[in-house]
Protein backbone atom coordinates (compact mmCIF):
# COMPACT_ATOMS: atom_id res chain seq x y z
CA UNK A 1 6.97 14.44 52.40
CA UNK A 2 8.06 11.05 51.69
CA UNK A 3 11.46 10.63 50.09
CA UNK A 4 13.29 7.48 47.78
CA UNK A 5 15.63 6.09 49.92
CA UNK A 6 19.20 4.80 49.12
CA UNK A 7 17.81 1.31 49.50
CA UNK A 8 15.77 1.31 46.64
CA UNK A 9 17.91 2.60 44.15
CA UNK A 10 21.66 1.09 45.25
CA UNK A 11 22.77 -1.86 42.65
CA UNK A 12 22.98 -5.39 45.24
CA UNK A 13 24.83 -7.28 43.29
CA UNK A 14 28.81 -5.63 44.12
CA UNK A 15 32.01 -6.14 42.65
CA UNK A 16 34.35 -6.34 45.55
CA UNK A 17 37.95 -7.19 46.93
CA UNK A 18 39.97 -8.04 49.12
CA UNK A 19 42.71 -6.19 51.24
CA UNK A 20 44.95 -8.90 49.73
CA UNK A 21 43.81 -8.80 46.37
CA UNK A 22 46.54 -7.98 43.61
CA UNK A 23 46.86 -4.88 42.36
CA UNK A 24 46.51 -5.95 38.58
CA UNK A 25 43.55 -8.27 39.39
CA UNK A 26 41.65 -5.30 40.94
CA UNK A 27 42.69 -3.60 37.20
CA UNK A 28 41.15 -6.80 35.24
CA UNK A 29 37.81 -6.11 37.63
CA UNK A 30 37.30 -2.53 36.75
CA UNK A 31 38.14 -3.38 32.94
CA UNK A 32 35.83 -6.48 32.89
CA UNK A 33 32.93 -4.84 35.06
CA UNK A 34 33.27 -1.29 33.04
CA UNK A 35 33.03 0.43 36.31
CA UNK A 36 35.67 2.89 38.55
CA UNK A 37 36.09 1.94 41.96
CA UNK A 38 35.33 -1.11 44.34
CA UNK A 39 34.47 -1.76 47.90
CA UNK A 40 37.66 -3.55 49.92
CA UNK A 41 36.14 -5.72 52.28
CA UNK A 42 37.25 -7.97 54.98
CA UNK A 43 36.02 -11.47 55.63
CA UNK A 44 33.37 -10.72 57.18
CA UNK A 45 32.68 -8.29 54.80
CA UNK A 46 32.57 -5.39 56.55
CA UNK A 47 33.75 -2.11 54.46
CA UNK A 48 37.35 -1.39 55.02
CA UNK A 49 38.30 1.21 52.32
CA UNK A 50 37.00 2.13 48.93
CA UNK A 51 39.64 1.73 45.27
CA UNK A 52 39.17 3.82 42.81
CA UNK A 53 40.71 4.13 39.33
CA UNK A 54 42.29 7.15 40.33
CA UNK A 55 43.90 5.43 43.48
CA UNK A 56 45.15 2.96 40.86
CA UNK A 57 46.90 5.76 38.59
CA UNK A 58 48.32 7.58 41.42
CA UNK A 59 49.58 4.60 42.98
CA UNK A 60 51.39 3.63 39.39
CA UNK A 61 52.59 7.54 39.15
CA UNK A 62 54.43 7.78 42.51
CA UNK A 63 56.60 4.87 41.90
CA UNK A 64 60.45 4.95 41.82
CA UNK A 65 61.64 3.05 38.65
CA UNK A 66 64.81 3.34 40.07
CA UNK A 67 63.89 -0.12 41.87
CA UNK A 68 61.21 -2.97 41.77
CA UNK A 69 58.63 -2.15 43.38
CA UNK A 70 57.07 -4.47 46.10
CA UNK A 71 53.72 -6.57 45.49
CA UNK A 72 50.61 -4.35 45.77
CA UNK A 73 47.39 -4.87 46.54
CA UNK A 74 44.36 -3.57 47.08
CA UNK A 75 44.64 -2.88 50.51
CA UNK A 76 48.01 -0.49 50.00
CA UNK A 77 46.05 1.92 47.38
CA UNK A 78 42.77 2.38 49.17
CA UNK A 79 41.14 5.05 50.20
CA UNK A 80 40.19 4.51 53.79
CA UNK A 81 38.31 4.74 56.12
CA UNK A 82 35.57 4.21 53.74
CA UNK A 83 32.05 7.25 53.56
CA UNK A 84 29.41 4.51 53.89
CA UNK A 85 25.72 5.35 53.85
CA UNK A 86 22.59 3.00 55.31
CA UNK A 87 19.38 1.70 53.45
CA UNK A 88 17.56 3.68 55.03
CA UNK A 89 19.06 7.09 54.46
CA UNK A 90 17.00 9.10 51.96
CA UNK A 91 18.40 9.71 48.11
CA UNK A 92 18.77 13.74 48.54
CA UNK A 93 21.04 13.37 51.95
CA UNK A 94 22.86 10.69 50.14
CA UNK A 95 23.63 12.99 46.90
CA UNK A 96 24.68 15.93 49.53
CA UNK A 97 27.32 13.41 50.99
CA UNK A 98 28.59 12.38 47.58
CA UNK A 99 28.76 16.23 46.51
CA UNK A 100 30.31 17.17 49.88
CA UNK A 101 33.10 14.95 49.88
CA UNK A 102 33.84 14.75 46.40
CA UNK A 103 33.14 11.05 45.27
CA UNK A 104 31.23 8.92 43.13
CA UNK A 105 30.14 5.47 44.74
CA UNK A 106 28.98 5.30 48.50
CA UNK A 107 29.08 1.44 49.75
CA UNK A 108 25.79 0.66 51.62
CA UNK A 109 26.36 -1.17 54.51
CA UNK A 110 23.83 -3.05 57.07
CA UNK A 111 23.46 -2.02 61.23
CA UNK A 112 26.73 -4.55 61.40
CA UNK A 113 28.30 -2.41 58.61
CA UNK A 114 28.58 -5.22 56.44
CA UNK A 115 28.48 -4.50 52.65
CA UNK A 116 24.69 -5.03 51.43
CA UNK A 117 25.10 -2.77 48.03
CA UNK A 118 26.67 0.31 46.62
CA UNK A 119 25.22 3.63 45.61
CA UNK A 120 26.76 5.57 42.59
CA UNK A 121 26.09 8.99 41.08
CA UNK A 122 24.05 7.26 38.67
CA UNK A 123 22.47 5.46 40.51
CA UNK A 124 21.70 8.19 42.39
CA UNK A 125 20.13 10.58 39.61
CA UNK A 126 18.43 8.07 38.08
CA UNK A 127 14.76 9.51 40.10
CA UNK A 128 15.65 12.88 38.94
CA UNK A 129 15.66 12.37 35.08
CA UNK A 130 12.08 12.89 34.08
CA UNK A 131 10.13 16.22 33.01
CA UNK A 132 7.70 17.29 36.06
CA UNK A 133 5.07 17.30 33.67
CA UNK A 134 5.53 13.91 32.54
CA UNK A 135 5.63 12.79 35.98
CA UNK A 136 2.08 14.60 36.75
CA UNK A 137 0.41 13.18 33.53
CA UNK A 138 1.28 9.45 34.74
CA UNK A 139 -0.12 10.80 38.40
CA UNK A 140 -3.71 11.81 37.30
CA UNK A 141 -3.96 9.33 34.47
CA UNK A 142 -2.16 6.39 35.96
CA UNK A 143 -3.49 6.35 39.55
CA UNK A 144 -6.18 9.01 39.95
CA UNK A 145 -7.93 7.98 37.29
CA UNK A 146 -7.54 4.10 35.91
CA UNK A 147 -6.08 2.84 39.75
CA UNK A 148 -8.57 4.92 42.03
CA UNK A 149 -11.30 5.30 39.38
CA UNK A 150 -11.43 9.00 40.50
CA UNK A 151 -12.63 11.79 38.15
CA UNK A 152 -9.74 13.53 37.13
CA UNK A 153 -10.07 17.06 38.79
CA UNK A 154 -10.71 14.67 42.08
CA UNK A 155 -7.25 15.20 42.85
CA UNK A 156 -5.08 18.33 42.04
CA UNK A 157 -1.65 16.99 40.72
CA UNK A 158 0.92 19.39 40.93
CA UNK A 159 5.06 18.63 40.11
CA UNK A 160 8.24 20.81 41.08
CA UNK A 161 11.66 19.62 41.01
CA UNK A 162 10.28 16.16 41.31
CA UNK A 163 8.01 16.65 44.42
CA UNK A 164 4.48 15.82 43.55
CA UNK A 165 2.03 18.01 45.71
CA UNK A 166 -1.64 16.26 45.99
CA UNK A 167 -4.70 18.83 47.31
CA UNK A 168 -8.15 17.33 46.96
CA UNK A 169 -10.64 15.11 48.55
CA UNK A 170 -11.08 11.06 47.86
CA UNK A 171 -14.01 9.18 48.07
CA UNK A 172 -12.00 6.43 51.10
CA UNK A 173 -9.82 7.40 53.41
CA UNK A 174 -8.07 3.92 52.52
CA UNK A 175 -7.42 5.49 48.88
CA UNK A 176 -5.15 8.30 50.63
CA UNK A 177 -2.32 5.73 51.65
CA UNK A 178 -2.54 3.46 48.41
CA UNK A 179 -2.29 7.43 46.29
CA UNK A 180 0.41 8.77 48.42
CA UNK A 181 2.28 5.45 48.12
CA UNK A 182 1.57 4.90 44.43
CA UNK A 183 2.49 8.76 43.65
CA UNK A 184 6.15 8.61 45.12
CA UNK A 185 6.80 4.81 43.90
CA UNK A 186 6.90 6.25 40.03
CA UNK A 187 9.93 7.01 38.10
CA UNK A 188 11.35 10.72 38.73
CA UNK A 189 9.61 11.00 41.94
CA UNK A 190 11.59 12.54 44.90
CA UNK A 191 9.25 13.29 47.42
CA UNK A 192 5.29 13.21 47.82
CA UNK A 193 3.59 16.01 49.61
CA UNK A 194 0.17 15.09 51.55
CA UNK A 195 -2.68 17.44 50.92
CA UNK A 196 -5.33 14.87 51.12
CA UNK A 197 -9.24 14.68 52.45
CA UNK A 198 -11.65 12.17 52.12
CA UNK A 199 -15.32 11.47 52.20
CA UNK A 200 -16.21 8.29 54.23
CA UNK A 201 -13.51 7.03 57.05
CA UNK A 202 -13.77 3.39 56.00
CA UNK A 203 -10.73 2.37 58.37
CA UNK A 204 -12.72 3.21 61.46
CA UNK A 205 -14.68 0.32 63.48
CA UNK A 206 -17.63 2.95 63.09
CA UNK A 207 -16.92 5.14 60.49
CA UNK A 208 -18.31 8.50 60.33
CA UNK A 209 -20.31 9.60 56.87
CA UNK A 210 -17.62 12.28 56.15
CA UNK A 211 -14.68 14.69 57.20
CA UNK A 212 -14.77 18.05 56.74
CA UNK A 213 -11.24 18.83 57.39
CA UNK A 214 -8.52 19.89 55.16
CA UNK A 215 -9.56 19.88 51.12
């Protein structure tokens, strides 16, 4: 099975801050951004904590109006150290991290751990919105048939919870890759499970006239 990973569905282009950045200009960000939280980064923009609105309100709650209150910034309301997640990392692991520890955005950070994007719930569930059967209709009429020029009942298309299952036998073994990868590229798809033959091994220097293993 073949799975969406966090690098194709985090959003690139980050609002961030600073450790130094004022507390009322991280406000103005959320507010002009319509989002909750932001990375806090250093210069070299490597993830130092995560601010969220609710850092913000608690930090306003717990202060003593009895006196002024010093400056704050970012960097005094943060949540740290920051739950980061990699590119690489597959969608479901990353939604059991964000369920496990209670939060909405994961920053996504490089093999440096340098802020490259940020993953939010949303973000997130945005493969597991469509109807299974929608998802298997666009399968067998999208790529079976009009990409592959296959007959239809070529290729049985099944769809649970998002996982497509494919069971047949294609006419190249070069059509197996381009299906499987075409399959769990659409909209909705989670994971793409390989029960794939084919006729004529045309990837071989000599290829054989046919294989007669699985369906």
């Amino acid at each position: 099975m073949t799975a969406h990973t966090v690098g194709e569905v985090m959003t690139r282009d980050v609002v961030q801050v600073r450790r130094t950045t004022p507390f009322k200009e991280v406000v103005r960000l959320l507010d002009h951004h319509r989002i909750s939280g932001v990375p806090v980064v250093d210069a070299d923009d490597k993830v130092l904590g995560v601010l969220s609105g609710s850092d913000l309100v608690c930090a306003q709650a717990y202060r003593d109006g009895t006196v002024p209150p010093p400056a704050v910034t970012a960097g005094d309301v943060m949540s740290s150290p920051a739950i980061t997640v990699h590119p690489e990392q597959t969608v479901p692991d990353a939604a059991r991290l964000m369920e496990r520890r209670g939060i909405e955005r994961l920053p996504v950070v490089d093999e440096e751990d340098r802020l490259i994007g940020i993953a939010t719930r949303r973000d997130l569930l945005r493969v597991f919105l469509r109807a299974d059967d929608d998802i298997r209709r666009q399968v067998t009429g999208e790529i079976v048939v009009d990409a592959l020029e296959l007959p239809s009942d070529a290729v049985l298309v099944s769809v649970r919870d998002g996982v497509v299952t494919l069971t047949g036998r294609v006419e190249r073994r070069s059509q197996v890759p381009e299906l499987l990868h075409a399959a769990w590229r659409l909209e909705g798809v989670v994971g793409v499970v390989d029960r794939l033959g084919f006729r004529t091994d045309d990837c071989a220097a000599s290829a054989p006239p046919a294989r007669t293993g699985r369906p």
